[in-house]
Protein backbone atom coordinates (compact mmCIF):
# COMPACT_ATOMS: atom_id res chain seq x y z
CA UNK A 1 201.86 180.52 135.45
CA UNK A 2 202.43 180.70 139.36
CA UNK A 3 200.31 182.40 142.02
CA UNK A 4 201.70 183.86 145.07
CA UNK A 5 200.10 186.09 148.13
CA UNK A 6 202.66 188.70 149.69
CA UNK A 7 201.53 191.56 152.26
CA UNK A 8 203.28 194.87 151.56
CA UNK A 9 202.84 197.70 154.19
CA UNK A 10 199.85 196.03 155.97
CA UNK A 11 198.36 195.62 152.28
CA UNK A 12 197.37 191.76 151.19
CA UNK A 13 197.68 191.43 147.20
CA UNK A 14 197.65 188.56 145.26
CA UNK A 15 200.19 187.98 141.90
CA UNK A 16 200.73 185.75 138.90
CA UNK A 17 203.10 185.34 137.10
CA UNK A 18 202.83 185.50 133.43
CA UNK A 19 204.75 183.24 130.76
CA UNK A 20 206.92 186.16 129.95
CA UNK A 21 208.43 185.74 133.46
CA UNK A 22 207.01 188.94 134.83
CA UNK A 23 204.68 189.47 137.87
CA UNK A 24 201.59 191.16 138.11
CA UNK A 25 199.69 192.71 140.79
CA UNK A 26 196.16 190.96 140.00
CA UNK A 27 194.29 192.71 143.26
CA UNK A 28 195.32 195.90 142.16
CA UNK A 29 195.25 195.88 138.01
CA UNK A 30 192.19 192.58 137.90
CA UNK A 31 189.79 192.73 141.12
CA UNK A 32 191.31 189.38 142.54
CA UNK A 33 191.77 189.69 145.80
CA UNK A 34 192.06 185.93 147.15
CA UNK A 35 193.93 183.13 146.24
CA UNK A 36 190.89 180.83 145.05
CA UNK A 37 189.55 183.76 142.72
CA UNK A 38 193.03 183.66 141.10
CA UNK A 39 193.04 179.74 140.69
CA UNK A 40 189.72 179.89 139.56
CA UNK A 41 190.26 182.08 137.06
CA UNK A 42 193.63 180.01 136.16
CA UNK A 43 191.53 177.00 136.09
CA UNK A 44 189.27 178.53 133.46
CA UNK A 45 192.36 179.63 131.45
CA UNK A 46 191.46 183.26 131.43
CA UNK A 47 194.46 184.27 134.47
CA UNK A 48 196.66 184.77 132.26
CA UNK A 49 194.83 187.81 129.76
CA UNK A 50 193.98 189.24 133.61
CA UNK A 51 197.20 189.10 134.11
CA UNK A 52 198.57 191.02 131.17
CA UNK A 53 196.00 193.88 131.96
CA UNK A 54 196.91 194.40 135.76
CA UNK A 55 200.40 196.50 136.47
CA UNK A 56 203.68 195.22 137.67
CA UNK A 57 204.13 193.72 141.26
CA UNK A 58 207.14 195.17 142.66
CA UNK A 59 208.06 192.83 146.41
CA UNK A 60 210.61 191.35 148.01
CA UNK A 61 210.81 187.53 148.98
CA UNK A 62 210.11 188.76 152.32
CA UNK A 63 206.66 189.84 151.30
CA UNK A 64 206.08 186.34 150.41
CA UNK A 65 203.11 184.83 152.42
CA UNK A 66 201.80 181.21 151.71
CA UNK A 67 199.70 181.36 149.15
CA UNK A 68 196.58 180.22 151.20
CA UNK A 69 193.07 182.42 151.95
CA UNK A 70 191.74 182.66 155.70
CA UNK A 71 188.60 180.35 154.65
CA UNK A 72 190.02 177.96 152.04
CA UNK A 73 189.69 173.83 153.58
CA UNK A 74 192.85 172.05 153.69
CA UNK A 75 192.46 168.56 153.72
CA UNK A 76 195.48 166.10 154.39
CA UNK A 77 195.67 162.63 153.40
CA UNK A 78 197.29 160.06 155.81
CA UNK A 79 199.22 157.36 155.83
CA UNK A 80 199.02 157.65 151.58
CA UNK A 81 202.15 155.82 150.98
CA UNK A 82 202.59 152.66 152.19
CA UNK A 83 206.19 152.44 153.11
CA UNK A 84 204.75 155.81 155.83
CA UNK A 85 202.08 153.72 157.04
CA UNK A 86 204.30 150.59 157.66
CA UNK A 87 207.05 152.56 159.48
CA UNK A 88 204.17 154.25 161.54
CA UNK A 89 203.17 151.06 162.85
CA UNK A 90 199.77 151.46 160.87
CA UNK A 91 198.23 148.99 158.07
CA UNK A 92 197.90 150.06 154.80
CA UNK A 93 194.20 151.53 154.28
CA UNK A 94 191.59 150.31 152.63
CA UNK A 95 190.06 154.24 152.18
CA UNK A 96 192.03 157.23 151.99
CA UNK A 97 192.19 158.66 155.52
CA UNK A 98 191.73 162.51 156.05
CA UNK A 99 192.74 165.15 158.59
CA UNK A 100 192.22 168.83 158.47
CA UNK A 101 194.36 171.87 158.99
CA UNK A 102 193.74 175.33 159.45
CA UNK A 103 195.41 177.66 157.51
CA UNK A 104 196.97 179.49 160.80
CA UNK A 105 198.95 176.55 160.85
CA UNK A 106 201.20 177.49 158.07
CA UNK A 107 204.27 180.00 157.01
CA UNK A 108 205.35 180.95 153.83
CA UNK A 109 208.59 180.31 152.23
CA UNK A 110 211.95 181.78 153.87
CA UNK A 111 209.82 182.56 157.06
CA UNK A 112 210.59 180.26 160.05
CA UNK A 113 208.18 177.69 161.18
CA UNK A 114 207.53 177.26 165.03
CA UNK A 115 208.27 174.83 167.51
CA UNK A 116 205.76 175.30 170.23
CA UNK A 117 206.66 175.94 174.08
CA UNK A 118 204.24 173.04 174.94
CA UNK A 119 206.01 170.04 173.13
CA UNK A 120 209.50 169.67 171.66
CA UNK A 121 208.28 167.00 169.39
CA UNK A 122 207.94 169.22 166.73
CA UNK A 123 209.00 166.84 163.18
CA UNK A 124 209.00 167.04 159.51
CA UNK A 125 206.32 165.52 156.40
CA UNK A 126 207.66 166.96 152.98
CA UNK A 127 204.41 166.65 150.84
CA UNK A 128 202.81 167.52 147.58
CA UNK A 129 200.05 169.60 147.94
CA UNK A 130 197.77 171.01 144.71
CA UNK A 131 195.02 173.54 144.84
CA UNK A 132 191.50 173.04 143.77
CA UNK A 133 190.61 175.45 140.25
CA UNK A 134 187.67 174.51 139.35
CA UNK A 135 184.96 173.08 142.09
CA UNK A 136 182.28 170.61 142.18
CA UNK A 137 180.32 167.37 144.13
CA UNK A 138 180.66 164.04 143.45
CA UNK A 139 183.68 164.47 140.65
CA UNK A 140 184.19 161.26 138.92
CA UNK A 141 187.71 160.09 139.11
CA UNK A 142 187.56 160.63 135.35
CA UNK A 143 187.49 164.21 135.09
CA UNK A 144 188.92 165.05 138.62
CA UNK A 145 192.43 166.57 137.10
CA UNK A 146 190.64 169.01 135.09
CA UNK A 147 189.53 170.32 138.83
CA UNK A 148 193.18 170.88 139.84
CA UNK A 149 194.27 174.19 139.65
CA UNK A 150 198.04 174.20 140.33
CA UNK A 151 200.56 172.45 142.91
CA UNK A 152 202.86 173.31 145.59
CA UNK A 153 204.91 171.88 147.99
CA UNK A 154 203.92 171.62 151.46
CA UNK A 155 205.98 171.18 154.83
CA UNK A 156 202.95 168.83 156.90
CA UNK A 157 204.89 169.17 159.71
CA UNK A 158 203.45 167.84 163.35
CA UNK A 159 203.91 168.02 166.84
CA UNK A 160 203.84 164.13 167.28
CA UNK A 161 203.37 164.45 171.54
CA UNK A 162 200.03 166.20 170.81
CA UNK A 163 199.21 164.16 167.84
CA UNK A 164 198.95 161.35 170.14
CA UNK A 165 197.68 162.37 172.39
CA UNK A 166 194.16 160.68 170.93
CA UNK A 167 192.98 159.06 167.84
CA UNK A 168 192.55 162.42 165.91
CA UNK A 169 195.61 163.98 164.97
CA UNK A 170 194.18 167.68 165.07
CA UNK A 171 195.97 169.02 167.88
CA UNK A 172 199.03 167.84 166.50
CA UNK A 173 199.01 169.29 163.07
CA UNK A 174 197.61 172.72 163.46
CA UNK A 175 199.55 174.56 165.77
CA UNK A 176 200.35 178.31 164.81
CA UNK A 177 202.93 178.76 162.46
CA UNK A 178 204.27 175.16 162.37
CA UNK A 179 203.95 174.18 159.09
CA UNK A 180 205.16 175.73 155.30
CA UNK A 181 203.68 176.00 152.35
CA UNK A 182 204.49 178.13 148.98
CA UNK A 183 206.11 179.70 147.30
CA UNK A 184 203.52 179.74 145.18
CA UNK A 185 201.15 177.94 143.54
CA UNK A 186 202.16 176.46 139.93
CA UNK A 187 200.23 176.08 136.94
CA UNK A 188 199.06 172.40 136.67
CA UNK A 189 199.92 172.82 132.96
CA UNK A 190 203.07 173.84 133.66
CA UNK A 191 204.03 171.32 136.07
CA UNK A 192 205.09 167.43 135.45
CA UNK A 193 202.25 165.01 135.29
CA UNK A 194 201.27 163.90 138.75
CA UNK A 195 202.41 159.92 138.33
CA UNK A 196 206.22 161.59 137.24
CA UNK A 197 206.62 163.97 140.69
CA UNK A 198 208.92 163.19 143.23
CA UNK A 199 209.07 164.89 146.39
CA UNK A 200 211.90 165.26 148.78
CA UNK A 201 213.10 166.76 152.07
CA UNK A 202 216.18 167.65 153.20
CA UNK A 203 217.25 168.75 156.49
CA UNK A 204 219.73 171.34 156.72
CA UNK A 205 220.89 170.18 153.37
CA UNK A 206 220.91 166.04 154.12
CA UNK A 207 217.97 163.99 152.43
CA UNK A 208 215.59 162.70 154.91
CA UNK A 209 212.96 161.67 152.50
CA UNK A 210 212.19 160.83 149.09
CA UNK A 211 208.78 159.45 147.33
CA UNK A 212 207.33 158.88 144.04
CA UNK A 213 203.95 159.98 143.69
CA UNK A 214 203.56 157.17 141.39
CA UNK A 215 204.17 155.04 144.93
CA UNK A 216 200.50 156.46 146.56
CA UNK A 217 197.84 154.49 148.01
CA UNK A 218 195.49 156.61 146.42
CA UNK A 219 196.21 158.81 143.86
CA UNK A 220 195.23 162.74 142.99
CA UNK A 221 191.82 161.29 141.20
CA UNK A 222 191.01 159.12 143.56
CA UNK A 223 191.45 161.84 146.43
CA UNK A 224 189.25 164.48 144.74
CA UNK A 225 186.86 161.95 143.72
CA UNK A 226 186.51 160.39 147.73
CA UNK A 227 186.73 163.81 149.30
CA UNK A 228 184.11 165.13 146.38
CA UNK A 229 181.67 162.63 148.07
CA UNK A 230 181.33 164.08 151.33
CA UNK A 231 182.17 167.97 150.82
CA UNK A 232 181.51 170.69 147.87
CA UNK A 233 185.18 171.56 146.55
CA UNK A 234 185.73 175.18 145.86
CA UNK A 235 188.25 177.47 144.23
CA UNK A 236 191.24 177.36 146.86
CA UNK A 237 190.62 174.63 148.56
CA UNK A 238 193.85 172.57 149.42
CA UNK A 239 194.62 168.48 149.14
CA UNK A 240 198.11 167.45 150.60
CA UNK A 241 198.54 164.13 149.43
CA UNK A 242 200.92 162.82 152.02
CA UNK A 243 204.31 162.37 153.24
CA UNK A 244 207.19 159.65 152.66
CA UNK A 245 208.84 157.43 154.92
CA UNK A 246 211.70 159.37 156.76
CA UNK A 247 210.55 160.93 159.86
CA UNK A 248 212.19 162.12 162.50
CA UNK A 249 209.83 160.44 165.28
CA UNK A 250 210.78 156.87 163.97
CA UNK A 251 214.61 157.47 163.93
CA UNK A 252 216.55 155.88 166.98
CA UNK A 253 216.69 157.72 169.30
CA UNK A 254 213.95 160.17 167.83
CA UNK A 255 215.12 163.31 165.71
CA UNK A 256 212.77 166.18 166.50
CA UNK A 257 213.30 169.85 165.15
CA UNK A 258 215.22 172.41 166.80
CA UNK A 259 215.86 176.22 166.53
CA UNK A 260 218.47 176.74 163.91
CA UNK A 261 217.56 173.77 161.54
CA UNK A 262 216.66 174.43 157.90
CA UNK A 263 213.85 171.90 156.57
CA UNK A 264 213.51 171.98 152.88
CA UNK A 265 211.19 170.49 150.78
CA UNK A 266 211.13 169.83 147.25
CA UNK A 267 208.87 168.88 144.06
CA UNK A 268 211.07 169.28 140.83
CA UNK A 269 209.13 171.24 138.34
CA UNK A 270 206.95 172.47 140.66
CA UNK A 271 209.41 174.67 143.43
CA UNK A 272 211.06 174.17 146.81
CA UNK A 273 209.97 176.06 150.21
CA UNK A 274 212.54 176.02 152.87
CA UNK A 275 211.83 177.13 156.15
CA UNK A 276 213.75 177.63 159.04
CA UNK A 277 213.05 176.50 162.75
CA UNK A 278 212.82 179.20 165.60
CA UNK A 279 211.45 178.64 169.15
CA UNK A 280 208.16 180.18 170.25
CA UNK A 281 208.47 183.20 172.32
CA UNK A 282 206.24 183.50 175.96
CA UNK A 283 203.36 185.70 175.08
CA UNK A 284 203.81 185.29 171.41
């Protein structure tokens, strides 16, 4: 099944898609009206009989959103493959290193991410990201892939100027509208197991990175089960687990994003977002 948000005349709804192909309108037909209700529900394997008594969800791609609710916790791991953290000029870590974004930061698929009036160092991170189903404290690594609800890819894109501008990289990765993420949220039953994903990114249709998840630091268990130890996952909450080497800020000279690019990345079996790159407007 997949799970996608899309805003229709000023009207948020959420949908699924069923294994017969066809999508549902779950706020409308089964009560859901946020993302983490829907992977919730997925993650207890009832989404699917919601999903047959709800009515069809008529939209265009356009209506597409990313499939992310105004409260969920997005937590991004860095430096989580090693080849990254060596081009970065950064050592390998000994614990998986975190960073939050906001969920402002982020466009859906086929809507154009922004590069900010204040830095022109805006530059790419194709990532997996997966969405928490079922939530919990202190989940042994054990059991933490029962937790995950589905995955999607994720554009982790950063305004590297403002990134380091300190230690903490918040500034950098959360202005408005600069990242992607969608289309939608896929079943984690549906998908490829985790150690088989690959994830690329192309830009404007030339590979600029490529990594095997089998490749991370620390893998999807091991994330859950460290992030588990210092927060109370919920339904909707989102893990990026971290980009490839291949960004533009270590090229020579430096290859930053400009208006009228196309960034794309993808996770065979699980979907490809593509967004492209528009300037930010004064006042906007």
């Amino acid at each position: 099944m997949k799970i996608g948000k899309i805003v229709c005349s000023g009207q948020t709804r959420i949908i699924a898609q069923s294994g017969s192909g066809d999508w549902r309108d779950l706020t409308t037909g089964g009560g859901i009206g946020t993302v983490g209700a829907a992977a919730a529900a997925l993650a207890a394997g009832a989404l699917e009989a919601i999903a047959r008594l709800s009515p069809p969800a008529r939209f265009e791609e356009k209506n597409l959103v990313a499939p992310i609710d105004e409260t969920a916790r997005i937590l991004c791991a860095g430096f989580n493959f090693g080849a990254h953290a060596t081009e970065s000029g950064r050592d390998v870590p000994d614990q998986p290193t975190f960073f939050s974004r906001f969920p402002t930061s982020f466009v859906g698929n086929g809507h154009p991410i922004t590069r900010p009036l204040a830095s022109t160092s805006l530059d790419w991170e194709g990532e997996l990201a997966f969405m928490i189903g079922l939530g919990g404290r202190h989940i042994s690594v054990e059991s933490a892939l029962g937790h995950v609800a589905g995955y999607c890819p994720m554009g982790e894109h950063s305004v590297r100027e403002y990134q380091l501008h300190g230690t903490q990289a918040t500034a950098g990765k959360n202005f408005d509208g600069s990242g992607g993420f969608g289309p939608f949220i896929v079943s984690a039953a549906t998908c490829p197991a985790p150690s088989q994903m690959e994830v690329f990114t192309h830009l404007n249709g030339e590979q600029m990175q490529h990594g095997l998840l089998s490749d991370l630091i620390f893998d999807i268990p091991k994330l859950i089960n460290y992030i588990s130890t210092f927060i109370t996952l919920h339904p909707g909450d989102i893990i990026a687990t971290g980009t490839p080497p291949g960004i533009g800020g270590r090229m020579t000279p430096p290859r930053w994003l400009v208006p009228g690019d196309t960034i794309s990345v993808e996770v065979p079996g699980v979907g490809k977002l593509s967004n492209s790159v528009v300037d930010e407007q004064p006042g906007q």
